[in-house]
Protein backbone atom coordinates (compact mmCIF):
# COMPACT_ATOMS: atom_id res chain seq x y z
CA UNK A 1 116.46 109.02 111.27
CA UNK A 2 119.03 110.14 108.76
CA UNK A 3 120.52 113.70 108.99
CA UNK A 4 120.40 115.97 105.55
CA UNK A 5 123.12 117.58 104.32
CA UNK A 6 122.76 120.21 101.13
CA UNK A 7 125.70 121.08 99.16
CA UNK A 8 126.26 124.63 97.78
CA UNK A 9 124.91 124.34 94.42
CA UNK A 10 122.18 122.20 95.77
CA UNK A 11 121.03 125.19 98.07
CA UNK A 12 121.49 127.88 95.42
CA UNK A 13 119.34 125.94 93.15
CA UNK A 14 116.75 125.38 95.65
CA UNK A 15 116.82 128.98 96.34
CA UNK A 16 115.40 129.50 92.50
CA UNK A 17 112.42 127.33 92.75
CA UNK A 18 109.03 127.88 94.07
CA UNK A 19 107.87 127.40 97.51
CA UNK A 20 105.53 124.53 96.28
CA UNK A 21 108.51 123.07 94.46
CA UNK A 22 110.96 123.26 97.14
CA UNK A 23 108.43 121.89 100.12
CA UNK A 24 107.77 119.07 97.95
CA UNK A 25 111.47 118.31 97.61
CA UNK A 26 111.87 118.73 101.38
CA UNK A 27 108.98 116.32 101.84
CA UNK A 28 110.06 113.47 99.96
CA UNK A 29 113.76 113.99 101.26
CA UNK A 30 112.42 114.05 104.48
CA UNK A 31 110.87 110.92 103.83
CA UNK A 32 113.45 108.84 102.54
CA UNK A 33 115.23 110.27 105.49
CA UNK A 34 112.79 108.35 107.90
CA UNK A 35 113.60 104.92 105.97
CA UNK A 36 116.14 105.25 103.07
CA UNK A 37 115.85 101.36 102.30
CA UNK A 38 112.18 101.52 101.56
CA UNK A 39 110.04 99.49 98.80
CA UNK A 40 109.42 103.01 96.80
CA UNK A 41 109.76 102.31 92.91
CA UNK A 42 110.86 106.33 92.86
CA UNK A 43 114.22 105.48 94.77
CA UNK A 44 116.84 103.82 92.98
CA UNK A 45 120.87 103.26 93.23
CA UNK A 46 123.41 104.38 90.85
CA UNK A 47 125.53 102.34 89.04
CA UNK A 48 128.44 104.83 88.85
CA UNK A 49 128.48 105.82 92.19
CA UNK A 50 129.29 103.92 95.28
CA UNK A 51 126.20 104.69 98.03
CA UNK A 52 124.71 106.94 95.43
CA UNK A 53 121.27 107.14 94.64
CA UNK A 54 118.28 108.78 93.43
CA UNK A 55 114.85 110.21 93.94
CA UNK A 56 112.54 110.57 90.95
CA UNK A 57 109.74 113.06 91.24
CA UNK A 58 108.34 113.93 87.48
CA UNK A 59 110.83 115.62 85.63
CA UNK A 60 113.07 116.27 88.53
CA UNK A 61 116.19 113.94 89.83
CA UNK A 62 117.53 114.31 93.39
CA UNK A 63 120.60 112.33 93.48
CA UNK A 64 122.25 111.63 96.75
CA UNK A 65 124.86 109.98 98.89
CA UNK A 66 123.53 107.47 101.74
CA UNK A 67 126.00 107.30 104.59
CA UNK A 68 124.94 104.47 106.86
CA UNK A 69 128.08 104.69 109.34
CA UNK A 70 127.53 108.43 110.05
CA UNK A 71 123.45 108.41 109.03
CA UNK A 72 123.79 111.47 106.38
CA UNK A 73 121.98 111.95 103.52
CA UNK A 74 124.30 113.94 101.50
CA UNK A 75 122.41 115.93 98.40
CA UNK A 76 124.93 115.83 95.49
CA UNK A 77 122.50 117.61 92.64
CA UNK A 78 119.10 118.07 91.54
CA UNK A 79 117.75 118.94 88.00
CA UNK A 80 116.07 117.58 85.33
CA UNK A 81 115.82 114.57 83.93
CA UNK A 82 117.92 114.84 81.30
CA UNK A 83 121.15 116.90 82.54
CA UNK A 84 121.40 115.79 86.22
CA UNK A 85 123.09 112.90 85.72
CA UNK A 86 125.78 114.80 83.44
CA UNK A 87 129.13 116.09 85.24
């Protein structure tokens, strides 16, 4: 199983949502940490970042870092759709 790690903006913004929201992005994280190279058409890799991915759930993008030498799932950013993927 892979370890989680949450950077600082990451927990701040989890901090805002609701509990619903937030167990339901622990759940699926959680998941993927059980098996991160899983057949799930919500998982997919990024083209701009080496090991990086991401985890569609509706309107919300969790895009992360998959260390397989150290076994860390490293949370870069969540948000929507539309602005998560913007620096």
């Amino acid at each position: 199983m892979y370890r989680i790690i949450y950077l600082k903006a990451v927990e701040k913004f989890l901090r805002r949502l609701s509990i619903n929201q937030l167990l339901r992005i622990k759940t699926k994280l959680e998941l993927v940490a059980k098996n991160p190279f899983s057949d799930n058409s919500n998982l997919g890799s990024l083209k701009g970042l080496a090991g990086g991915y991401r985890l569609r759930m509706g309107n919300l993008r969790v895009v992360y870092e998959l260390d397989t030498k150290k076994k860390l799932i490293i949370v870069w950013k969540i948000g929507s759709r539309g602005s998560v993927y913007k620096t």
